[in-house]
C-alpha atoms as a PDB file:
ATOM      1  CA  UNK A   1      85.016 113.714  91.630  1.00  0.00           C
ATOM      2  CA  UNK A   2      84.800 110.505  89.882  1.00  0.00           C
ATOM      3  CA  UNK A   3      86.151 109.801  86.528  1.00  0.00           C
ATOM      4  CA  UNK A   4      83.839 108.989  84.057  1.00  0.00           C
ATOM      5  CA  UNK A   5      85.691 106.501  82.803  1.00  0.00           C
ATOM      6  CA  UNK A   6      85.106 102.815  84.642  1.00  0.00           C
ATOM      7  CA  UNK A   7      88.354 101.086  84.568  1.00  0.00           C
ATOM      8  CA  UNK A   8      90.227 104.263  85.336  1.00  0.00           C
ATOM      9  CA  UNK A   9      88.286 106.325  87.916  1.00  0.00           C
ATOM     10  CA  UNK A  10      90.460 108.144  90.458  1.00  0.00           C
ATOM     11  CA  UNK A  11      89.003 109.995  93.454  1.00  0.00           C
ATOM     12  CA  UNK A  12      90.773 112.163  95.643  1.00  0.00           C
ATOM     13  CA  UNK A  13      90.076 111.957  99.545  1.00  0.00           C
ATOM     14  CA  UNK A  14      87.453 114.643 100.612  1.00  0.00           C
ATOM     15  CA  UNK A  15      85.544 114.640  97.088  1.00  0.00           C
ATOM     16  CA  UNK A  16      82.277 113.058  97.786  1.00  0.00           C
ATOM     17  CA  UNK A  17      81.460 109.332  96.012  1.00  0.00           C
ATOM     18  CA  UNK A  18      77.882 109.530  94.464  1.00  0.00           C
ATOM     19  CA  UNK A  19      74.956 107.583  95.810  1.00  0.00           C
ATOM     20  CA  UNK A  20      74.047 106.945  92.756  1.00  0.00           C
ATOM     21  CA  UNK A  21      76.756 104.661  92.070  1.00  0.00           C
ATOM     22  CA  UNK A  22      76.178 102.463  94.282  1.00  0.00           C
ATOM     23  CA  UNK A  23      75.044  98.952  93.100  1.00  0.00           C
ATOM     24  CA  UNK A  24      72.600  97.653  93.154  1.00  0.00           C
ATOM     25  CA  UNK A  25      70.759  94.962  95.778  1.00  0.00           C
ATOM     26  CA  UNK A  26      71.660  91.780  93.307  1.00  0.00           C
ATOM     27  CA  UNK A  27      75.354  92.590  93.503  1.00  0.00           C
ATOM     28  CA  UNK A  28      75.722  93.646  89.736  1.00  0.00           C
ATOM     29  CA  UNK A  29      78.050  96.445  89.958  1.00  0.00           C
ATOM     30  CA  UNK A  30      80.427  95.804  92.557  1.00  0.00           C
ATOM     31  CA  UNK A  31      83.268  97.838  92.531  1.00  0.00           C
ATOM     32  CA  UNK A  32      87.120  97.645  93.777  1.00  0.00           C
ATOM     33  CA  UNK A  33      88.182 100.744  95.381  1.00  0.00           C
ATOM     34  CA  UNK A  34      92.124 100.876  95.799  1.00  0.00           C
ATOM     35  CA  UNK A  35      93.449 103.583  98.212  1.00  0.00           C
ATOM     36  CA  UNK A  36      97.028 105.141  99.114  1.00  0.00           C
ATOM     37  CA  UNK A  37      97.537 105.157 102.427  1.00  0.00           C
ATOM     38  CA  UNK A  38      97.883 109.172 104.070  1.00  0.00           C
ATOM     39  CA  UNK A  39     100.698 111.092 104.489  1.00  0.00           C
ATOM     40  CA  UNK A  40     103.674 109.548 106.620  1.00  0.00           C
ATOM     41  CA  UNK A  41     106.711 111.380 108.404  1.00  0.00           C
ATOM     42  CA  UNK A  42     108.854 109.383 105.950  1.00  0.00           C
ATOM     43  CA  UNK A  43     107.153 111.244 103.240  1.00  0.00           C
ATOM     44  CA  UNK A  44     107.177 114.590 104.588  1.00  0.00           C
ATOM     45  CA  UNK A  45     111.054 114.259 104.798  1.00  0.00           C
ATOM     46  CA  UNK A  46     111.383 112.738 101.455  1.00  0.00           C
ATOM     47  CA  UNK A  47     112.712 109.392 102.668  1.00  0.00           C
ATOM     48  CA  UNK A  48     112.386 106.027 100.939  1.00  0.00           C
ATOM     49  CA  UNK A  49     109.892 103.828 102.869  1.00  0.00           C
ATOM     50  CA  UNK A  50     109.690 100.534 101.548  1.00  0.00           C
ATOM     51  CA  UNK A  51     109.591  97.890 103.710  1.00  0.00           C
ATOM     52  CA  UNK A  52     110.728  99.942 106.960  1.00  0.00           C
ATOM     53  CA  UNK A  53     107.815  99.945 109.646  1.00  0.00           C
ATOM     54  CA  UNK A  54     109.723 103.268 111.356  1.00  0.00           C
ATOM     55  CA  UNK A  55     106.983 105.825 109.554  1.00  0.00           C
ATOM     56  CA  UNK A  56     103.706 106.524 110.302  1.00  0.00           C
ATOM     57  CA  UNK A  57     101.025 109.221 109.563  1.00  0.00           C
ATOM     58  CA  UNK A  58     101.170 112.494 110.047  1.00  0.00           C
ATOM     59  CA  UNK A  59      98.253 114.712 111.188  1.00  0.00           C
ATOM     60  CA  UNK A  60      97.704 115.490 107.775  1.00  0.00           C
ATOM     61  CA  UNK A  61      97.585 111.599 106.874  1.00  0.00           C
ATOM     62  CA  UNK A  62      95.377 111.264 109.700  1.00  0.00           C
ATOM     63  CA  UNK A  63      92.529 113.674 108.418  1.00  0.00           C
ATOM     64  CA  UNK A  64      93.187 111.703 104.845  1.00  0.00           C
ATOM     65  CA  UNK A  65      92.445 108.247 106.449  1.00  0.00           C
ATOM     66  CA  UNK A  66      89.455 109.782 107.908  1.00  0.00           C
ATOM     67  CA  UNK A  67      88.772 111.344 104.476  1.00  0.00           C
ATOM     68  CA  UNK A  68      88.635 107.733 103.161  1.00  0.00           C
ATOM     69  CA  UNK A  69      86.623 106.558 105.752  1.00  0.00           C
ATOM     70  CA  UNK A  70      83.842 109.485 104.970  1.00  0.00           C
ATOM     71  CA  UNK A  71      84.012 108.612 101.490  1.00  0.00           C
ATOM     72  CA  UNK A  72      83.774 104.828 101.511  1.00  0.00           C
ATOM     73  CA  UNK A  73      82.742 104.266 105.008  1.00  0.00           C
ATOM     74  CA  UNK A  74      78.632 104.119 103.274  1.00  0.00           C
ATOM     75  CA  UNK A  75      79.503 102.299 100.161  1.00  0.00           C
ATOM     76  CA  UNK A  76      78.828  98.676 100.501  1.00  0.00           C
ATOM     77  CA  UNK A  77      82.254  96.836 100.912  1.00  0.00           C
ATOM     78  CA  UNK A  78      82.322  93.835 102.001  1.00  0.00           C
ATOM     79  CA  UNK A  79      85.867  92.716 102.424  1.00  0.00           C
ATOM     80  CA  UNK A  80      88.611  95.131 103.267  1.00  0.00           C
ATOM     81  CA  UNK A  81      92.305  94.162 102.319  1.00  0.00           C
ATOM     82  CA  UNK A  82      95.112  96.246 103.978  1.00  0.00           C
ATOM     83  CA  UNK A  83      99.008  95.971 103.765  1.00  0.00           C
ATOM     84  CA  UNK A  84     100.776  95.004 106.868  1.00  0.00           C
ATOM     85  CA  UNK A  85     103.068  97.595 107.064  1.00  0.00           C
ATOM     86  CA  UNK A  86     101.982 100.529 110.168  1.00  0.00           C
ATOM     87  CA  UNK A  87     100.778 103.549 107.971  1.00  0.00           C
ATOM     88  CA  UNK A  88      98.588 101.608 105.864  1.00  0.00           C
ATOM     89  CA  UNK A  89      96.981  99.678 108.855  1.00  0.00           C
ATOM     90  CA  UNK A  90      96.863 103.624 110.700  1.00  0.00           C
ATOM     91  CA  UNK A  91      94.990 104.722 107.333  1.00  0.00           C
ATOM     92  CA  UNK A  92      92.462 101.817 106.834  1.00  0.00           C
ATOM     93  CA  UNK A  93      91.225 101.461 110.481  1.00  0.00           C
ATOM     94  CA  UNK A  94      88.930 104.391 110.286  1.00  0.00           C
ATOM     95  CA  UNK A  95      87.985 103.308 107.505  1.00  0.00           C
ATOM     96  CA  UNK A  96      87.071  99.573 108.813  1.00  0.00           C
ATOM     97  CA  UNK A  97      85.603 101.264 111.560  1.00  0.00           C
ATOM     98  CA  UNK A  98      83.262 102.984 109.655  1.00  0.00           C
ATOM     99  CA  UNK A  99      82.217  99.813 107.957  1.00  0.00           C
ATOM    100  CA  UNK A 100      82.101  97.852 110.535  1.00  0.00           C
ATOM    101  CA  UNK A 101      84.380  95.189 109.292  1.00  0.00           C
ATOM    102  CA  UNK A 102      88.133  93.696 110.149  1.00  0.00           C
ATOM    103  CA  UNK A 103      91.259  94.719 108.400  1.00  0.00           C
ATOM    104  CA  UNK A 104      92.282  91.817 106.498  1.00  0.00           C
ATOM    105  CA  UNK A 105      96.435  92.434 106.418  1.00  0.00           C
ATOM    106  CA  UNK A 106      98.361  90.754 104.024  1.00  0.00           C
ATOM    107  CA  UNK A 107     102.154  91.430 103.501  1.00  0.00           C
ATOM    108  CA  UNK A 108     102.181  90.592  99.625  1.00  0.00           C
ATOM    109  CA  UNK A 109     100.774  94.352  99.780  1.00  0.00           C
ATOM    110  CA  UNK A 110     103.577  95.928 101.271  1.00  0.00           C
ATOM    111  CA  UNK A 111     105.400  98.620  99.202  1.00  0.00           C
ATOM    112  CA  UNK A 112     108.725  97.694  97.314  1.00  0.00           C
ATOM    113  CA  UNK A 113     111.283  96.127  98.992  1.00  0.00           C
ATOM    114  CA  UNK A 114     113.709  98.676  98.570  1.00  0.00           C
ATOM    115  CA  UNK A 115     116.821  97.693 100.675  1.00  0.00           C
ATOM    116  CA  UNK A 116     120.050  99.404 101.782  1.00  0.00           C
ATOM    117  CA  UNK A 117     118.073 102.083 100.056  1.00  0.00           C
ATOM    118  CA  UNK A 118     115.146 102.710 102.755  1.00  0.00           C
ATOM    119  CA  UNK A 119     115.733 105.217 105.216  1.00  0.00           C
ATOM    120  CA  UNK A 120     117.974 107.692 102.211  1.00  0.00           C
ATOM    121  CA  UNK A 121     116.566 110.274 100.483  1.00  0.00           C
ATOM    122  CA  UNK A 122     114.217 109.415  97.857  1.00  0.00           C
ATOM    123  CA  UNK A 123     115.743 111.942  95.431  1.00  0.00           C
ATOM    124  CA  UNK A 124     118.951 110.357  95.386  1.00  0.00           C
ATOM    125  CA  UNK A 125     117.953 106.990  94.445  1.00  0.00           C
ATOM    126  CA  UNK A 126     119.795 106.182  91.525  1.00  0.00           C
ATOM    127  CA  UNK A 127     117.554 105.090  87.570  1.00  0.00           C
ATOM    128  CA  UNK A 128     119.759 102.307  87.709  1.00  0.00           C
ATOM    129  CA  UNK A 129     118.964 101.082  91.319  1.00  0.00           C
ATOM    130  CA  UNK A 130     114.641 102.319  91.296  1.00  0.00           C
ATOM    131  CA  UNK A 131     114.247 101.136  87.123  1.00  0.00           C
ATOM    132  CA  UNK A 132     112.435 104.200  87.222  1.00  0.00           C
ATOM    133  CA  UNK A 133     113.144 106.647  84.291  1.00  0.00           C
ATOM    134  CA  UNK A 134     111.272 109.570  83.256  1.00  0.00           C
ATOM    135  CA  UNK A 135     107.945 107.876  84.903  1.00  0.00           C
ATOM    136  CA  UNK A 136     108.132 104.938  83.274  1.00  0.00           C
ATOM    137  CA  UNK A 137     109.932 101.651  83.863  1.00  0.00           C
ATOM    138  CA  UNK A 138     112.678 101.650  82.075  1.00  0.00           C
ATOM    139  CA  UNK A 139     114.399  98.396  83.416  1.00  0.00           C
ATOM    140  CA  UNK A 140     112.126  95.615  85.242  1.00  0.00           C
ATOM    141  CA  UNK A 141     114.998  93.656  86.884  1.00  0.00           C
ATOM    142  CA  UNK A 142     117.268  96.532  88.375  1.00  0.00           C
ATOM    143  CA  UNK A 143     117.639  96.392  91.914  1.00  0.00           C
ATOM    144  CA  UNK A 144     118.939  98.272  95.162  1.00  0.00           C
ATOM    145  CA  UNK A 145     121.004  95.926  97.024  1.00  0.00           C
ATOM    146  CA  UNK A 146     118.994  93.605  99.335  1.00  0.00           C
ATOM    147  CA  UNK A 147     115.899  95.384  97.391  1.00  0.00           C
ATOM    148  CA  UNK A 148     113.279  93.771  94.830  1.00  0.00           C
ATOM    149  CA  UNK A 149     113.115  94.222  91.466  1.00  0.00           C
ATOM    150  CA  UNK A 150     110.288  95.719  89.701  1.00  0.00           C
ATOM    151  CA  UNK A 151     109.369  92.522  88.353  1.00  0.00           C
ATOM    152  CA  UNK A 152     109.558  90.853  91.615  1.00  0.00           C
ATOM    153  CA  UNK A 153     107.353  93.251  93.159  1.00  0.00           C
ATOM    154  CA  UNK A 154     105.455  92.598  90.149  1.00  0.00           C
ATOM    155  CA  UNK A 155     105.173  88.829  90.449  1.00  0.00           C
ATOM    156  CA  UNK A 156     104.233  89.412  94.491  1.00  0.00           C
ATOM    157  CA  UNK A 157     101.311  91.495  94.021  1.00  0.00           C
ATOM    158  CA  UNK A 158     100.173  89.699  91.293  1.00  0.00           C
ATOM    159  CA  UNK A 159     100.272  86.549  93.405  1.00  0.00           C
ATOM    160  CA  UNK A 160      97.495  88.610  95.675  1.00  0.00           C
ATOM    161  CA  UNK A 161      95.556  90.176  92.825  1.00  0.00           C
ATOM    162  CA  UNK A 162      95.232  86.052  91.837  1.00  0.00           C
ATOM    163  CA  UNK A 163      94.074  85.008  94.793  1.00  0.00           C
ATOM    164  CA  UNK A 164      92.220  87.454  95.062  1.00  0.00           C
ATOM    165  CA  UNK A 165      90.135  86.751  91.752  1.00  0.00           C
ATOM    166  CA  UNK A 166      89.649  83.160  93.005  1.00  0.00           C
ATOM    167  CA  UNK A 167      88.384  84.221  96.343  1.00  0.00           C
ATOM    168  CA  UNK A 168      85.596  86.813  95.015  1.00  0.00           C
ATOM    169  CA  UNK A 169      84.624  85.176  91.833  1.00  0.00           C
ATOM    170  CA  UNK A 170      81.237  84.781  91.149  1.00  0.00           C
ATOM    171  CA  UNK A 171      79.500  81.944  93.478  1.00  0.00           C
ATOM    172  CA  UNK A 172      77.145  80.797  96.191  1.00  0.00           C
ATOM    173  CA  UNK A 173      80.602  80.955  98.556  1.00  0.00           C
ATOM    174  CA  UNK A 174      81.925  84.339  97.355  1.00  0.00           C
ATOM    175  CA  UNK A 175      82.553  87.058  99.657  1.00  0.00           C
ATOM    176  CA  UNK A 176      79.419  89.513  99.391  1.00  0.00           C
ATOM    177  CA  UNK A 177      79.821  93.599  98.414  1.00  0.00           C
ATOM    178  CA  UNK A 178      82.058  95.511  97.502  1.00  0.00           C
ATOM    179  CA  UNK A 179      86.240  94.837  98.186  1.00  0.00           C
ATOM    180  CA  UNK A 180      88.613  97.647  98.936  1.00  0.00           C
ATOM    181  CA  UNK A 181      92.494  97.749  99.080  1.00  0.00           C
ATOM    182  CA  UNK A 182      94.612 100.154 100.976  1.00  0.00           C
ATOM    183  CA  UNK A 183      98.621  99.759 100.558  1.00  0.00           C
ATOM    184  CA  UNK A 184     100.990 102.070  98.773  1.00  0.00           C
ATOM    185  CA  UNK A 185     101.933 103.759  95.818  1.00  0.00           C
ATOM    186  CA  UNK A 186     103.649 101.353  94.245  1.00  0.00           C
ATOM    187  CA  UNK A 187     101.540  98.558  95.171  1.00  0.00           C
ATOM    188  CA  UNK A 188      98.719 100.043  93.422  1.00  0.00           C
ATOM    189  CA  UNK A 189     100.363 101.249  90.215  1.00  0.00           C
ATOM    190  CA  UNK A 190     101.178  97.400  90.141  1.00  0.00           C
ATOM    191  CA  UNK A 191      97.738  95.964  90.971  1.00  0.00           C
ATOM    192  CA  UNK A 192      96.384  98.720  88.509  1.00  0.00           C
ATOM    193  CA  UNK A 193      98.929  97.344  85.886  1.00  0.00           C
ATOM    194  CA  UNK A 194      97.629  93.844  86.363  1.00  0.00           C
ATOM    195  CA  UNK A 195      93.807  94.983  86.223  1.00  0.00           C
ATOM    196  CA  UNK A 196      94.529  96.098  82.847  1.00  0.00           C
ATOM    197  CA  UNK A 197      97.442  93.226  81.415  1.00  0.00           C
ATOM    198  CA  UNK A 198      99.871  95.991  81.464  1.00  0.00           C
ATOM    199  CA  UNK A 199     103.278  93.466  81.352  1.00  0.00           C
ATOM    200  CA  UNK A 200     106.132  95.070  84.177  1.00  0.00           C
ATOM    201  CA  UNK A 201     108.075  96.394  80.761  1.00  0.00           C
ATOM    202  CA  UNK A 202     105.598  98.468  79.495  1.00  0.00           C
ATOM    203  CA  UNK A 203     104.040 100.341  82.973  1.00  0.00           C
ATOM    204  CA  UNK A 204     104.132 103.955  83.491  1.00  0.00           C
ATOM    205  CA  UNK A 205     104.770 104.861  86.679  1.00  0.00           C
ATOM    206  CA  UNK A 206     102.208 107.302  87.827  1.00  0.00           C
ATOM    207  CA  UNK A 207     102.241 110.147  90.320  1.00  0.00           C
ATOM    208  CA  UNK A 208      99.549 108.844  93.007  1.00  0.00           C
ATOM    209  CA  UNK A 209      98.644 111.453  96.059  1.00  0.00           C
ATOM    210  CA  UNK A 210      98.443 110.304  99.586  1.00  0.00           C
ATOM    211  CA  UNK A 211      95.023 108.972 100.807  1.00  0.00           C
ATOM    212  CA  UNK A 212      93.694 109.154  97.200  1.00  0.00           C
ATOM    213  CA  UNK A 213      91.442 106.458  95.807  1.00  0.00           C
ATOM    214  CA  UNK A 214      90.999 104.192  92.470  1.00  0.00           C
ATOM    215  CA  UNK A 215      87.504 102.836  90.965  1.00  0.00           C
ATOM    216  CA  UNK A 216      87.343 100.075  89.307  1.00  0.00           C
ATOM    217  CA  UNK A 217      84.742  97.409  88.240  1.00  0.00           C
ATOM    218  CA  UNK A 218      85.217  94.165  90.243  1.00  0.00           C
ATOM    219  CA  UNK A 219      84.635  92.334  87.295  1.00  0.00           C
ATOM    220  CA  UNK A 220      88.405  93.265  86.266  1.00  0.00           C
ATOM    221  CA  UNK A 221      89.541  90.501  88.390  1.00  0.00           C
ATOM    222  CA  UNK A 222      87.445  87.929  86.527  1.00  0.00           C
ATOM    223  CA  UNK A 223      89.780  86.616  83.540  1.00  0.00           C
ATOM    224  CA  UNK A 224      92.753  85.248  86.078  1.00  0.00           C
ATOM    225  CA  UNK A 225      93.058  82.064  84.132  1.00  0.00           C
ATOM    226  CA  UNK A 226      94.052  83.872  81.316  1.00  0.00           C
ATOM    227  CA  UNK A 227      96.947  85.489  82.325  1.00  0.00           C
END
């Protein structure tokens, strides 16, 4: 189902996207559709991802991507954005098949850098290493060794979400339709955080369900030069 509120609309895979949201022909209305990429081995066993390229979908996560693709695959996007990183390329090519349209991969939308830490258990990763407390961010600048911050990760994704606002603002040479996302968790807790001039110290930090997929109005992207 779709949430009823616009900035905040969450859909899970599988749940149908009305036609009657669709915009209309003069482009008013376009929307930015942000999706989790489907399950991975590395999540089935509970272990940190990251960075690490070793993972990639399960059978399950495969029947999410193509979840995604039946719900977005009619909608009118235009440009399709996809981290780099192997199961969120796996989840959005069904999904750019469907649309008829190329992956556009860009590593700025790769999960948290998480180093010595990828590969462990997820559950064992330290407060003081993740930031993470009680799901919220309770420290912006701690760090695994080797690992990002969460204001670094911050700071990379909102280098994206900027150029991004350039490249689709309203013009003769902008980029026609709809534009969708896929990445990872954390990636779009952070790009939801920008949408909405959340600053890195005051984020919550979400629960956000493989394959699922955020709504938002494009025109969130509009006010870059005043951030």
């Amino acid at each position: 189902m779709v949430d009823s509120t616009s900035a905040r609309g969450l859909v899970l895979a599988g749940d149908p996207v009305p036609a009657g949201d669709r915009p209309g022909p003069d482009g008013a209305g376009r929307e930015l559709w942000l999706v989790r990429h489907g399950e991975s081995t590395w999540n089935v066993l509970g272990l940190v991802q990251g960075h690490c390229d070793q993972a990639r979908l399960t059978r399950r996560g495969a029947l999410q991507a193509r979840g995604v693709a039946a719900d977005l695959g009619a909608r009118p996007i235009g440009t399709l954005y996809v981290s780099d990183l192997r199961r969120a390329l796996q989840t959005a090519a069904p999904l750019a098949a469907a649309l008829g349209r190329p992956v556009i991969p860009d590593a700025r939308l790769r999960e948290r850098c998480l180093g010595v830490a990828e590969g462990t258990g997820l559950a064992a990763l330290p407060a003081a290493a993740s930031g993470l407390r009680g799901g919220r961010v309770a420290d912006p600048d701690a760090r695994p060794e080797g690992g990002e911050s969460l204001r670094d990760f911050y700071r990379r994704v909102a280098a994206f979400a900027g150029d991004l606002a350039v490249r689709h603002a309203d013009g003769p040479d902008a980029p026609a339709g709809d534009i969708a996302v896929v990445a990872h968790g954390g990636t779009l807790r952070m790009l939801t955080a920008w949408l909405h001039r959340v600053p890195v110290e005051e984020m919550g930090w979400e629960p956000l369900g493989n394959g699922c997929i955020r709504r938002f109005p494009a025109g969130l992207l509009a006010p870059v030069m005043n951030r």
